[in-house]
Protein backbone atom coordinates (compact mmCIF):
# COMPACT_ATOMS: atom_id res chain seq x y z
CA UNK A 1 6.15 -17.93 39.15
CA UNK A 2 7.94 -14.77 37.89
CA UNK A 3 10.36 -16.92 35.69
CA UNK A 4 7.44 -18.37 33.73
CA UNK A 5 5.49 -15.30 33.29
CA UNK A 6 9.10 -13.86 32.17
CA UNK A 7 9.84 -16.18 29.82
CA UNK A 8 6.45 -15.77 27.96
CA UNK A 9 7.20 -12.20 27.63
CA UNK A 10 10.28 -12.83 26.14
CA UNK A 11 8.88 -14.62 23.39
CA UNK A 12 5.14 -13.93 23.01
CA UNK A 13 4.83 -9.92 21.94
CA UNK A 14 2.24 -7.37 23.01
CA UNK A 15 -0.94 -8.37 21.40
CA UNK A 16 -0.38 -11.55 19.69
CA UNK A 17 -3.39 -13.67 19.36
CA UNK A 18 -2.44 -17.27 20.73
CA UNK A 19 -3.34 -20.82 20.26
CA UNK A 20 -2.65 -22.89 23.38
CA UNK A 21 -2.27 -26.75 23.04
CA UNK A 22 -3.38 -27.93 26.48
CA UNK A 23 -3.34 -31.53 27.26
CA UNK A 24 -4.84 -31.00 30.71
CA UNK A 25 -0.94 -32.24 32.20
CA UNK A 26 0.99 -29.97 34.43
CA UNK A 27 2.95 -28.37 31.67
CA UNK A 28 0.55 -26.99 29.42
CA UNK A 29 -2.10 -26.19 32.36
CA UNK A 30 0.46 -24.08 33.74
CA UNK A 31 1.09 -22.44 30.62
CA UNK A 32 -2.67 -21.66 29.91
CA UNK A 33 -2.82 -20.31 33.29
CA UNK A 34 0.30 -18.29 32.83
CA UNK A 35 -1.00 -16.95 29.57
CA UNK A 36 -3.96 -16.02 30.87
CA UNK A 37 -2.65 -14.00 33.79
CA UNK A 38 -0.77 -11.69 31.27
CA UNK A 39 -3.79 -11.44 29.10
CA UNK A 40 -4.26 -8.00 30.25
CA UNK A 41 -0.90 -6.44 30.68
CA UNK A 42 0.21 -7.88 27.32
CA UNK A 43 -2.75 -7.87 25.41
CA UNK A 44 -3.15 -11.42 24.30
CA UNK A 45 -6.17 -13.04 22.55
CA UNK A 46 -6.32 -16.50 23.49
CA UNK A 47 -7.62 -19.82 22.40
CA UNK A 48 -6.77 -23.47 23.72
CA UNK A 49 -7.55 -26.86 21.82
CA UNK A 50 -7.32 -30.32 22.94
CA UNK A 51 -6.61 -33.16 20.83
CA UNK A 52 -7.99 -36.23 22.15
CA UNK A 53 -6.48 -39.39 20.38
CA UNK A 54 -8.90 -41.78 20.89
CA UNK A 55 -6.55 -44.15 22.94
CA UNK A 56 -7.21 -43.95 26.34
CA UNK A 57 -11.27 -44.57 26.60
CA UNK A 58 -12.84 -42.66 29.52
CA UNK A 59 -9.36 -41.60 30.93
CA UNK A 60 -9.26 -39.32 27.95
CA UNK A 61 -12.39 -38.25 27.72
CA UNK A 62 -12.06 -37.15 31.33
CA UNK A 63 -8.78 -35.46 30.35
CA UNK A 64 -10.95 -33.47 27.49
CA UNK A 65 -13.74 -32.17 29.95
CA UNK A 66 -11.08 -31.38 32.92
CA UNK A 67 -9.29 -29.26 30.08
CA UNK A 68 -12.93 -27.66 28.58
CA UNK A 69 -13.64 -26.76 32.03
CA UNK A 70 -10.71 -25.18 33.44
CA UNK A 71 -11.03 -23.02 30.32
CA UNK A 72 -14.69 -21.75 30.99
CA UNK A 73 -13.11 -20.66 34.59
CA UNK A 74 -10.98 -18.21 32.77
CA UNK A 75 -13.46 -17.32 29.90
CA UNK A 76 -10.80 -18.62 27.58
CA UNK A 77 -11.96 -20.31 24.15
CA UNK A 78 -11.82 -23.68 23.59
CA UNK A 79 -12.08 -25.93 21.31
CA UNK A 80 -11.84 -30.43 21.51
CA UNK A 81 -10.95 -32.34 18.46
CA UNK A 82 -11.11 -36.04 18.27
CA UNK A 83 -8.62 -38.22 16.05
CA UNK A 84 -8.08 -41.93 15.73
CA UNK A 85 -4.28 -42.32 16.11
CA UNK A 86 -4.70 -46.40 16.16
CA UNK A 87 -6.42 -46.53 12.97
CA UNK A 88 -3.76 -43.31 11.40
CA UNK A 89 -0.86 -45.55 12.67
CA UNK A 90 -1.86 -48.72 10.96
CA UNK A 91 -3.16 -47.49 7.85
CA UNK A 92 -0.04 -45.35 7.67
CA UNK A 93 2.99 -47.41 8.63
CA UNK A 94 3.42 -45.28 11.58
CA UNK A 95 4.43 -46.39 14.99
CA UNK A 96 1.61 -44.87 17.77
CA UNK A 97 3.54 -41.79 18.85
CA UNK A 98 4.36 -40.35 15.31
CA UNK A 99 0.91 -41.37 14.11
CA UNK A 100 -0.66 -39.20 17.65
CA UNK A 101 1.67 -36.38 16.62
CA UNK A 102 1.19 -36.04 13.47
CA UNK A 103 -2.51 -35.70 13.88
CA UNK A 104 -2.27 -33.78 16.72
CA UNK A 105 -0.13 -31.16 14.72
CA UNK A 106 -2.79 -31.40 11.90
CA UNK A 107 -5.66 -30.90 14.38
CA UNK A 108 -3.68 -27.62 15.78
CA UNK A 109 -2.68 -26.04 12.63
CA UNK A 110 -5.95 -26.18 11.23
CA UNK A 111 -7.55 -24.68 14.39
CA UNK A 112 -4.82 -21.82 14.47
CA UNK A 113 -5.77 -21.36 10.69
CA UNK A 114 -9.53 -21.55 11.79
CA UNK A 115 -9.14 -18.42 14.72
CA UNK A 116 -6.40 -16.49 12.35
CA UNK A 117 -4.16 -16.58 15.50
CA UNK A 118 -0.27 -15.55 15.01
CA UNK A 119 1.01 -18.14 17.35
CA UNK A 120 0.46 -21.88 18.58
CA UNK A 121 1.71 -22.18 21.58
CA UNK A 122 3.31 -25.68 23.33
CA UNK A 123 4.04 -26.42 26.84
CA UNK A 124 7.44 -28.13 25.55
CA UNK A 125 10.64 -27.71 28.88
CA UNK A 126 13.95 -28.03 29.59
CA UNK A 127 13.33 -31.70 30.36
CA UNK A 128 11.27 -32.45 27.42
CA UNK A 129 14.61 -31.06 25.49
CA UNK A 130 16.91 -33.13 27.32
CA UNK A 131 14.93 -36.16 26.48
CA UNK A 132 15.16 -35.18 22.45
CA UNK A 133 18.50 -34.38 22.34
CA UNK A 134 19.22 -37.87 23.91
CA UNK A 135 16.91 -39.73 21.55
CA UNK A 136 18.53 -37.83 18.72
CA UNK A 137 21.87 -38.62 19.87
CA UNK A 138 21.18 -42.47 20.64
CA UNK A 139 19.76 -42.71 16.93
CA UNK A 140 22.73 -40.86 15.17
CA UNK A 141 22.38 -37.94 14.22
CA UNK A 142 24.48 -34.51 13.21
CA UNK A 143 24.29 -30.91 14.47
CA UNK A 144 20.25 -30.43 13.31
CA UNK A 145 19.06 -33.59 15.49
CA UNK A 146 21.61 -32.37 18.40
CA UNK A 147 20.13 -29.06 18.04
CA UNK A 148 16.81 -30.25 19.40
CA UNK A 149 13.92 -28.46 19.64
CA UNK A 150 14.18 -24.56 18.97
CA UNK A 151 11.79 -21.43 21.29
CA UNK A 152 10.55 -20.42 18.18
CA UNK A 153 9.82 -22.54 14.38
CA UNK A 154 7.64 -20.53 12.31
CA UNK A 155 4.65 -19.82 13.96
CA UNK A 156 4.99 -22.42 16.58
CA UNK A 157 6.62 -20.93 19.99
CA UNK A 158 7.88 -23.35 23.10
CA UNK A 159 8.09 -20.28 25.69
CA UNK A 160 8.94 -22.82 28.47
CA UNK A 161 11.96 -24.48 26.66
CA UNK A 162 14.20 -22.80 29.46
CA UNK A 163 12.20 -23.57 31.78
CA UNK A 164 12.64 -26.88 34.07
CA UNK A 165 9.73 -29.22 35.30
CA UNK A 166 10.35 -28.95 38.56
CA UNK A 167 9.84 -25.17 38.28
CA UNK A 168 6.68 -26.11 36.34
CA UNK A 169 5.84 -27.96 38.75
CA UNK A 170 6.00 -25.22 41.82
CA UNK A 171 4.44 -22.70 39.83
CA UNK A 172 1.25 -25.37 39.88
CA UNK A 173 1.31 -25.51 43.60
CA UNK A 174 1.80 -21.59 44.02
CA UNK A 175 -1.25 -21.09 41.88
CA UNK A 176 -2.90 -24.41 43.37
CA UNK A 177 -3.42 -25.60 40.29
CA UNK A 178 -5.19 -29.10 39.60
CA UNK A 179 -4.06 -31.18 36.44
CA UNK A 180 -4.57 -34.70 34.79
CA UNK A 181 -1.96 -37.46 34.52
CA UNK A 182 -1.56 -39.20 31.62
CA UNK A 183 -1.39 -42.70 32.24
CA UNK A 184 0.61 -43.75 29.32
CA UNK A 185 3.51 -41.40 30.70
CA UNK A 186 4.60 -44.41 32.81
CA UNK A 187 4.73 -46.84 29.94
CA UNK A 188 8.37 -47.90 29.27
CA UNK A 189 7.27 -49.54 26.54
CA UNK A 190 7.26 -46.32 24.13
CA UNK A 191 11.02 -44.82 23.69
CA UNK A 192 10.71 -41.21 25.37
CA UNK A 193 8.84 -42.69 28.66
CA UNK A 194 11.79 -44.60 28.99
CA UNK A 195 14.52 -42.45 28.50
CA UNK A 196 12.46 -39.98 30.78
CA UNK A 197 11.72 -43.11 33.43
CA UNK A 198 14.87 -44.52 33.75
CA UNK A 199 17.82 -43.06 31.12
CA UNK A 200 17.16 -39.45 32.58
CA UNK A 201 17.44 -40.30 36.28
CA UNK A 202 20.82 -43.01 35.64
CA UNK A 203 22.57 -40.67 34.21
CA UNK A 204 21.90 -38.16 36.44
CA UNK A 205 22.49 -40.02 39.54
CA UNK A 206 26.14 -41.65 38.44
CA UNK A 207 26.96 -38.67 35.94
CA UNK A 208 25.59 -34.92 36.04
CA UNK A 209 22.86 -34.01 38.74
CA UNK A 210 22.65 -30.79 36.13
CA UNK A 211 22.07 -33.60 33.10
CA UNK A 212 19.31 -31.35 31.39
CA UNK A 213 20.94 -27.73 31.67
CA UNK A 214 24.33 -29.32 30.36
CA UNK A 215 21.91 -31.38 27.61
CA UNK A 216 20.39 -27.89 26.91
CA UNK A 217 23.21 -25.68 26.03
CA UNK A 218 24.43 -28.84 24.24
CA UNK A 219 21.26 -28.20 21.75
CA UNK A 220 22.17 -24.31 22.44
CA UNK A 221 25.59 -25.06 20.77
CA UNK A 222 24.86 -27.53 18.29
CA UNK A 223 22.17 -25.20 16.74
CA UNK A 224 24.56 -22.41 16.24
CA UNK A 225 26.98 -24.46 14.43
CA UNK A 226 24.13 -25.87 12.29
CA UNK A 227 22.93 -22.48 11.53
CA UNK A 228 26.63 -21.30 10.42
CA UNK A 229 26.95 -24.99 8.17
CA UNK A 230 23.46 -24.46 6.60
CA UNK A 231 23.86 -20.72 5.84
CA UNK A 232 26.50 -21.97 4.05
CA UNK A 233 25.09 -25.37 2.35
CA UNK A 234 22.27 -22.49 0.80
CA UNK A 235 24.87 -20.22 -0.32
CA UNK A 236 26.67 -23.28 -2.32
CA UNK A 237 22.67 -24.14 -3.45
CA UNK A 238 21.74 -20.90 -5.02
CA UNK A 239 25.14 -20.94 -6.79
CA UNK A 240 25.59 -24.71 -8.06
CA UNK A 241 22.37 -26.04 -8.08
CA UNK A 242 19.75 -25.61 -10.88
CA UNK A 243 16.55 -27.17 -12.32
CA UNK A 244 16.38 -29.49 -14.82
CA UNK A 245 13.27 -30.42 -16.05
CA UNK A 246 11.68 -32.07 -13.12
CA UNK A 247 14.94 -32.56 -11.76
CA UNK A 248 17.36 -30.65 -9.43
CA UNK A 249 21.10 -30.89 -10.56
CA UNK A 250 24.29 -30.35 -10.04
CA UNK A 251 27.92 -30.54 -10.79
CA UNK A 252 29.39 -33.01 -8.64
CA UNK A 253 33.12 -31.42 -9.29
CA UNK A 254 31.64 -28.60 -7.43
CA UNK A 255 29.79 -30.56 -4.46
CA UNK A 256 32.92 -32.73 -4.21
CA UNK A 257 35.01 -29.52 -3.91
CA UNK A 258 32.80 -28.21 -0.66
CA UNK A 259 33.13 -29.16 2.58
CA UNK A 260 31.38 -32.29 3.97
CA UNK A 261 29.50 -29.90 5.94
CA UNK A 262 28.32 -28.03 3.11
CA UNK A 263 27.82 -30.74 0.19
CA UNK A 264 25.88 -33.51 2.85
CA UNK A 265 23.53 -30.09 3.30
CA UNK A 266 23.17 -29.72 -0.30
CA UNK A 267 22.23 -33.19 -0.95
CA UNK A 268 19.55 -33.29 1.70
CA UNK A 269 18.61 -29.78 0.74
CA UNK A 270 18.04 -30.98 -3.01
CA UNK A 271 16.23 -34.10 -1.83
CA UNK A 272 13.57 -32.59 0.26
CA UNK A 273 12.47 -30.25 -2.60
CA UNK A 274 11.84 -33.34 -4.11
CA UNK A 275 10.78 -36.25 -1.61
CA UNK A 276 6.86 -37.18 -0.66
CA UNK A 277 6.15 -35.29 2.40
CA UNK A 278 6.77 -37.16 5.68
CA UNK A 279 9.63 -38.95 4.14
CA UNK A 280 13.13 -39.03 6.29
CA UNK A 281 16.43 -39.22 4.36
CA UNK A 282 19.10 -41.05 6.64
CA UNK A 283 22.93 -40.51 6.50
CA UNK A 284 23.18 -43.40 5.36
CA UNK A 285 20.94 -42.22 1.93
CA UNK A 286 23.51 -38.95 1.97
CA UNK A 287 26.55 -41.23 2.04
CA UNK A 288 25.65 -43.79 -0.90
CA UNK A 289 24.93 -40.62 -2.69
CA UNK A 290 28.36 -38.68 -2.03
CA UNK A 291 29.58 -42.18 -3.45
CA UNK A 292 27.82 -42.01 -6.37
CA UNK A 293 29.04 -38.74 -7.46
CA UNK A 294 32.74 -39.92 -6.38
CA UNK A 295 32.62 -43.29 -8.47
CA UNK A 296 31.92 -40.82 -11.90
CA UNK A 297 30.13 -43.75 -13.42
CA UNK A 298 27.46 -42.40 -15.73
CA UNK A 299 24.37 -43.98 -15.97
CA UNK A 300 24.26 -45.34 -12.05
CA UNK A 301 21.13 -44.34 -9.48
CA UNK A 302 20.78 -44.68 -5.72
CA UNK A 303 17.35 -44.85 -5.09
CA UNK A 304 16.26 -42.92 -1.94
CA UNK A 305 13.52 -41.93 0.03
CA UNK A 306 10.28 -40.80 -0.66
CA UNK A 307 9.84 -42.14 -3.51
CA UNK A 308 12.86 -40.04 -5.42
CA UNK A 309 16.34 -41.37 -6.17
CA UNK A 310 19.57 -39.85 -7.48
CA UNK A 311 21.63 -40.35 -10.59
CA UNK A 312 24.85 -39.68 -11.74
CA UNK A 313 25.40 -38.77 -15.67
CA UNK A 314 28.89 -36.69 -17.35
CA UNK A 315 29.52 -35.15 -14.33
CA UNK A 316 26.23 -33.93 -13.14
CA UNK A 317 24.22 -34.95 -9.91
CA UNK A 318 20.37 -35.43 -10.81
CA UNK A 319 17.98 -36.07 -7.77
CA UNK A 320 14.14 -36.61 -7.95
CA UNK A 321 11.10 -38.16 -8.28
CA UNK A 322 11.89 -42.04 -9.57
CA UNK A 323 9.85 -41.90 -13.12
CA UNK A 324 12.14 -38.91 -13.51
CA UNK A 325 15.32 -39.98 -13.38
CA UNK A 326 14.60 -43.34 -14.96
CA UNK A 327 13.15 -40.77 -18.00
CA UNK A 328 16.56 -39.02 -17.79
CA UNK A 329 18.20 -42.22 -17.95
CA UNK A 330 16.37 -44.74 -20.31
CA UNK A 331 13.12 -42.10 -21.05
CA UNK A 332 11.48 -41.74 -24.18
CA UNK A 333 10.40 -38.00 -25.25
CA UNK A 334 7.86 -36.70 -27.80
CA UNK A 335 10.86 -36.98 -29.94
CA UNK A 336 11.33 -40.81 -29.38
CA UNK A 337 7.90 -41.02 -30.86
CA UNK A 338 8.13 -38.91 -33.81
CA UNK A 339 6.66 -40.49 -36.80
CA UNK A 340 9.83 -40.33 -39.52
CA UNK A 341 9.09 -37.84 -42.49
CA UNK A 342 11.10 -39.23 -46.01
CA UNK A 343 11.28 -36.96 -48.59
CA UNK A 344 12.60 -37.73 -52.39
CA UNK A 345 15.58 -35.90 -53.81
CA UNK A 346 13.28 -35.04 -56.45
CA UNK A 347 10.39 -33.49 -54.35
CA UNK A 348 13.03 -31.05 -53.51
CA UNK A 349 12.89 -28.96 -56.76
CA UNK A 350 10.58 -26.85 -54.68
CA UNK A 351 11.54 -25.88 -51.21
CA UNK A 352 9.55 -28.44 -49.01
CA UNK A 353 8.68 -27.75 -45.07
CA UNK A 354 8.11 -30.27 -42.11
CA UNK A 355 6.80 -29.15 -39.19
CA UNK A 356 8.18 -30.54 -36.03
CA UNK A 357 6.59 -31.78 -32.82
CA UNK A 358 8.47 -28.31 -30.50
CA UNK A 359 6.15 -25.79 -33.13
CA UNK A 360 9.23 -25.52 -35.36
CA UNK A 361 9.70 -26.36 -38.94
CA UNK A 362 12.18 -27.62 -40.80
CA UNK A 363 12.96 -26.48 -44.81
CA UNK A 364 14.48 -28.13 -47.08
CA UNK A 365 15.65 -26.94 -50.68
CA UNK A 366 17.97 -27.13 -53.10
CA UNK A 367 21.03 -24.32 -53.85
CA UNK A 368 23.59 -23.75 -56.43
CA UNK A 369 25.61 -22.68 -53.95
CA UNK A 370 26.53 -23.42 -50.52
CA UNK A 371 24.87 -21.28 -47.59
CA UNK A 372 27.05 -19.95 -44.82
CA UNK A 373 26.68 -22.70 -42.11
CA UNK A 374 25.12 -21.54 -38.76
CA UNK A 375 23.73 -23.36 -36.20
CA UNK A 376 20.14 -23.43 -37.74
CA UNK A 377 21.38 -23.99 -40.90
CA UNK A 378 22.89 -26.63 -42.36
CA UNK A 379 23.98 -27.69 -46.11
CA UNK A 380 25.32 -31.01 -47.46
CA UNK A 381 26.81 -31.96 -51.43
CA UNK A 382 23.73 -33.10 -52.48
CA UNK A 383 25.24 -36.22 -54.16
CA UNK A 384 25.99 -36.60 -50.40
CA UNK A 385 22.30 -36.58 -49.48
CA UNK A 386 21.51 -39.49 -52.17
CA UNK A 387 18.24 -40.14 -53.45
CA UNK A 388 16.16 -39.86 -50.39
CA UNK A 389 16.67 -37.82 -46.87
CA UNK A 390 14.24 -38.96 -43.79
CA UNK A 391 13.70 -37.20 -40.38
CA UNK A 392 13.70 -39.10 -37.89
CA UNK A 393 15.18 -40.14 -34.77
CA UNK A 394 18.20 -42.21 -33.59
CA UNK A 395 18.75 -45.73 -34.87
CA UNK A 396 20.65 -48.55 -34.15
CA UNK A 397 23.37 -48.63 -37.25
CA UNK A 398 23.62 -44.55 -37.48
CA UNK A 399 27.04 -43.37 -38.67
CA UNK A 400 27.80 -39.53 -38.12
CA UNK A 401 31.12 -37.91 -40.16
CA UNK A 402 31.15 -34.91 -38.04
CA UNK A 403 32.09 -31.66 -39.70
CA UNK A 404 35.36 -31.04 -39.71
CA UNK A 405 36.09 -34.36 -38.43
CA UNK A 406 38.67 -37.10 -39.33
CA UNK A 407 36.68 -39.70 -40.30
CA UNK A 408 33.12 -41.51 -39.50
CA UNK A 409 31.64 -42.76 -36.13
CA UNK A 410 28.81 -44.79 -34.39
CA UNK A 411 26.31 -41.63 -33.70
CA UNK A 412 25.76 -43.23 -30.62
CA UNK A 413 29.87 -43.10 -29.77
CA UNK A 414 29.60 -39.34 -30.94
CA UNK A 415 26.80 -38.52 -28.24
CA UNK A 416 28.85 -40.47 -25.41
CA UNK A 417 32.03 -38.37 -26.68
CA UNK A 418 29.76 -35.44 -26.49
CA UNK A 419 28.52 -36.59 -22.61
CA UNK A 420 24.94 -36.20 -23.42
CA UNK A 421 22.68 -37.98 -21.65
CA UNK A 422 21.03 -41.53 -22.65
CA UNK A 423 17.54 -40.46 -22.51
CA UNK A 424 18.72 -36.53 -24.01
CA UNK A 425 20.19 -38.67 -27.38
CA UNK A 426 16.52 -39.74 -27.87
CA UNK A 427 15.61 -36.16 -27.96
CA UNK A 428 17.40 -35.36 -30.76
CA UNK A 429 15.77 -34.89 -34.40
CA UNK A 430 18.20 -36.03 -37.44
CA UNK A 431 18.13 -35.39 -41.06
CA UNK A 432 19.63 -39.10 -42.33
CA UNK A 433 20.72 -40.61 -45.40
CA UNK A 434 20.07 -44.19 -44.64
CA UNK A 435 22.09 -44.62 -41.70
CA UNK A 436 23.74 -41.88 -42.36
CA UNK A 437 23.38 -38.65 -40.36
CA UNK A 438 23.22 -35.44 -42.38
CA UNK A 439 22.26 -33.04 -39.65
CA UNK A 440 22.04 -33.02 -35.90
CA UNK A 441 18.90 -30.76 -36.28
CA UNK A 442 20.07 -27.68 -34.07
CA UNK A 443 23.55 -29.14 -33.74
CA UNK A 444 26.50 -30.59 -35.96
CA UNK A 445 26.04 -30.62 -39.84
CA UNK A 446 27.71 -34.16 -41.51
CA UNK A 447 31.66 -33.61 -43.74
CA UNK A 448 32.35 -34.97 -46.55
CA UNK A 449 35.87 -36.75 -48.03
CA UNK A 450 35.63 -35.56 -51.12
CA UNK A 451 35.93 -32.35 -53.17
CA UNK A 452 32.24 -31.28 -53.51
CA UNK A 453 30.84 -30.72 -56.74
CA UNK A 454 27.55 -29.68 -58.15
CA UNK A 455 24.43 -28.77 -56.19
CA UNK A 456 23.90 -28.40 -52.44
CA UNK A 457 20.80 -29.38 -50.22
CA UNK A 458 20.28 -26.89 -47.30
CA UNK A 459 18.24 -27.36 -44.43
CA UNK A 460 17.10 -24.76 -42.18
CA UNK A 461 15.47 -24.88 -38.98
CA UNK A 462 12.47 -21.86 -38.73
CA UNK A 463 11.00 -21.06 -35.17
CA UNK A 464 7.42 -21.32 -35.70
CA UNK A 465 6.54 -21.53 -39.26
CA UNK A 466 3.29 -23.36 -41.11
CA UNK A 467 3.97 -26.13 -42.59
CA UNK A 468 2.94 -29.86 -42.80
CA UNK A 469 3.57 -33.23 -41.73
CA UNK A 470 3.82 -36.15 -44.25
């Protein structure tokens, strides 16, 4: 008895107000009981809930009233909530026990919420660890899944984790406590009945009579080794990883660099700020994207999990929501749409202005002589510029003589030379010539092969100017 009333203290402070989850089973009874026999030495406010699934008929409800009544013994509060995991697993894609747990969770949470306790409190033991770690371990899994469950998550505290059923289970017959079995405990059907049915007790028979204290400190192990690995993994996150847009990114010489430790972290770090909640990314999803990044082939996605993907583009990692990669890839921009603005060499006798779709505005006029060139300035012979100039947007057929260049290029080869991004080329605003690019607005200005004479046209971008749209 003293060992679970010890272990409570441990974890549950002076005064914390409580949330019990009590099935009416052994484990949590006894932990409602044990609770309430520190309630005065330690100051607790208490409150239990049951969450009846609405699987069991009149087993269940029985299970509810057993539960409502041994709490109105002890002048505990109590509270019943009534969920239909069936109908949750169906409509869901769920199998029965994550559907059951899920709501069960939700129905807790929003009681503890409800009362404005600290803590919710679960009867989870030393057996009920062994059987995770072995489930985690039979599925594949790394130091996090071997880790198993922890005493404390947040608000949520397991105060019995060191604890052993069979102790549980004489501290009930000390106290001469009743409880309720749960007749879908000896269903082998589900996975954890059976490893708990007939895994548990093979293995310890033929292999460790001591099978859950050495699977315990296994998860006692594995948890600090995933804490020193993820302390880590957030280190290299804050450093290398950044937002773009919608997206998270990152240089992939950098990831590649790390330690598979740290840069399988990352990626499952960056993934879950983006992924649909309730979404599970496998190894398998972590490996194919590690590949990606290796492989250096721009353009290339691995879609993944909840409903995000990943994408690989001039050295940079991009993972999130689908629409948003395919946007970084192939997407079209307010640019893309821009409705092209011609103007006539000789409307330029006058300085003309075009307002552009970021609040900017573009000015256009004509000099006797040539401005000094800066990046929002840019001037051009103005035989050069011809007998009409257009703003626009990339087309097919655009040539671009890049200052100080040696000679003329597809723009679209200059962009790829310059590693910009498919769906970033569509961003950009041009002054053109025909097919001819005079200006990367913002960027590069156009050369020229020959000696200029005469008259220049300058162009100068203006942060937030009046002007109009033609």
């Amino acid at each position: 008895m003293k060992k679970l009333l010890n272990e409570i203290k441990k974890y549950v402070k002076p005064g914390a107000s409580v949330v019990i989850a009590c099935s009416g089973g052994a484990d949590s009874v006894a932990l409602t009981d044990a609770v309430y026999c520190l309630q005065k030495e330690m100051g607790y406010k208490i409150a239990v809930m049951h969450v009846e699934h609405g699987l069991r008929g009149e087993e269940a409800l029985a299970d509810a009233a057993f539960t409502e009544k041994f709490c109105a013994e002890r002048g505990l509060q109590f509270a019943c909530r009534h969920v239909k995991a069936a109908e949750f697993a169906k409509n869901e894609g769920l199998s029965l026990e994550d559907a059951a747990r899920r709501l069960r969770y939700r129905e807790l949470w929003r009681y503890v919420d409800e009362v404005g306790a600290d803590l919710l409190l679960t009867a989870h033991h030393a057996d009920d660890q062994a059987e995770t770690v072995l489930m985690q371990l039979l599925r594949g899994c790394g130091t996090a899944g071997l880790s198993g469950m922890q005493v404390q998550t947040g608000r949520l505290v397991r105060p019995l984790l060191f604890v052993s059923r069979s102790e549980i289970e004489a501290y009930c017959r000390e106290r001469n406590l009743s409880f309720c079995s749960d007749s879908t405990n000896d269903d082998v059907h589900y996975t954890r009945n059976r490893i708990r049915k007939e895994l548990l007790p093979y293995l310890k028979t033929y292999f460790n009579q001591q099978l859950a204290a050495a699977l315990g400190q296994t998860a006692q192990l594995a948890a600090m080794d995933d804490e020193f690995a993820s302390f880590y993994a957030q280190k290299f996150f804050d450093k290398y990883v950044a937002e773009n847009g919608k997206l998270l990114m990152c240089s992939t010489g950098s990831l590649l660099a790390e330690f598979d430790a740290v840069s399988t972290r990352a990626i499952r770090m960056m993934w879950e700020r983006k992924a649909a909640p309730d979404s599970e990314l496998g190894f398998e999803h972590i490996k194919a994207v590690l590949r990606l990044a290796q492989r250096g082939s721009s353009g290339k996605t691995v879609m993944l999990p909840g409903k995000t993907a990943a994408a690989y583009s001039y050295g940079k990692l991009y993972i999130g929501a689908r629409g948003e990669v395919a946007y970084l890839l192939n997407g079209t921009t307010e640019n893309a749409v821009f409705k092209a603005v011609s103007i006539n060499a000789d409307e330029l006798e006058k300085s003309k202005i075009i307002k552009l779709p970021c609040g900017n505005c573009l000015r256009f006029y004509i000099s006797a002589e040539r401005p000094v060139q800066a990046k929002k300035t840019a001037a051009v012979p103005l035989e050069v510029a011809g007998t009409q100039i257009t703003v626009r947007t990339r087309r097919d057929g655009d040539r671009f003589y890049p200052y100080g260049g040696l000679g003329s290029k597809k723009l679209k080869d200059y962009f790829i030379d310059c590693k910009i991004p498919r769906a970033e080329r569509d961003k950009k605003l041009l002054v053109a010539a025909g097919s001819n690019i005079l200006w990367i607005i913002g960027g590069k200005q156009a050369g020229w092969k020959n000696q200029p004479q005469g008259k220049w046209l300058v162009m100068q971008l203006e942060e937030g100017k009046d002007g109009h749209h033609d």
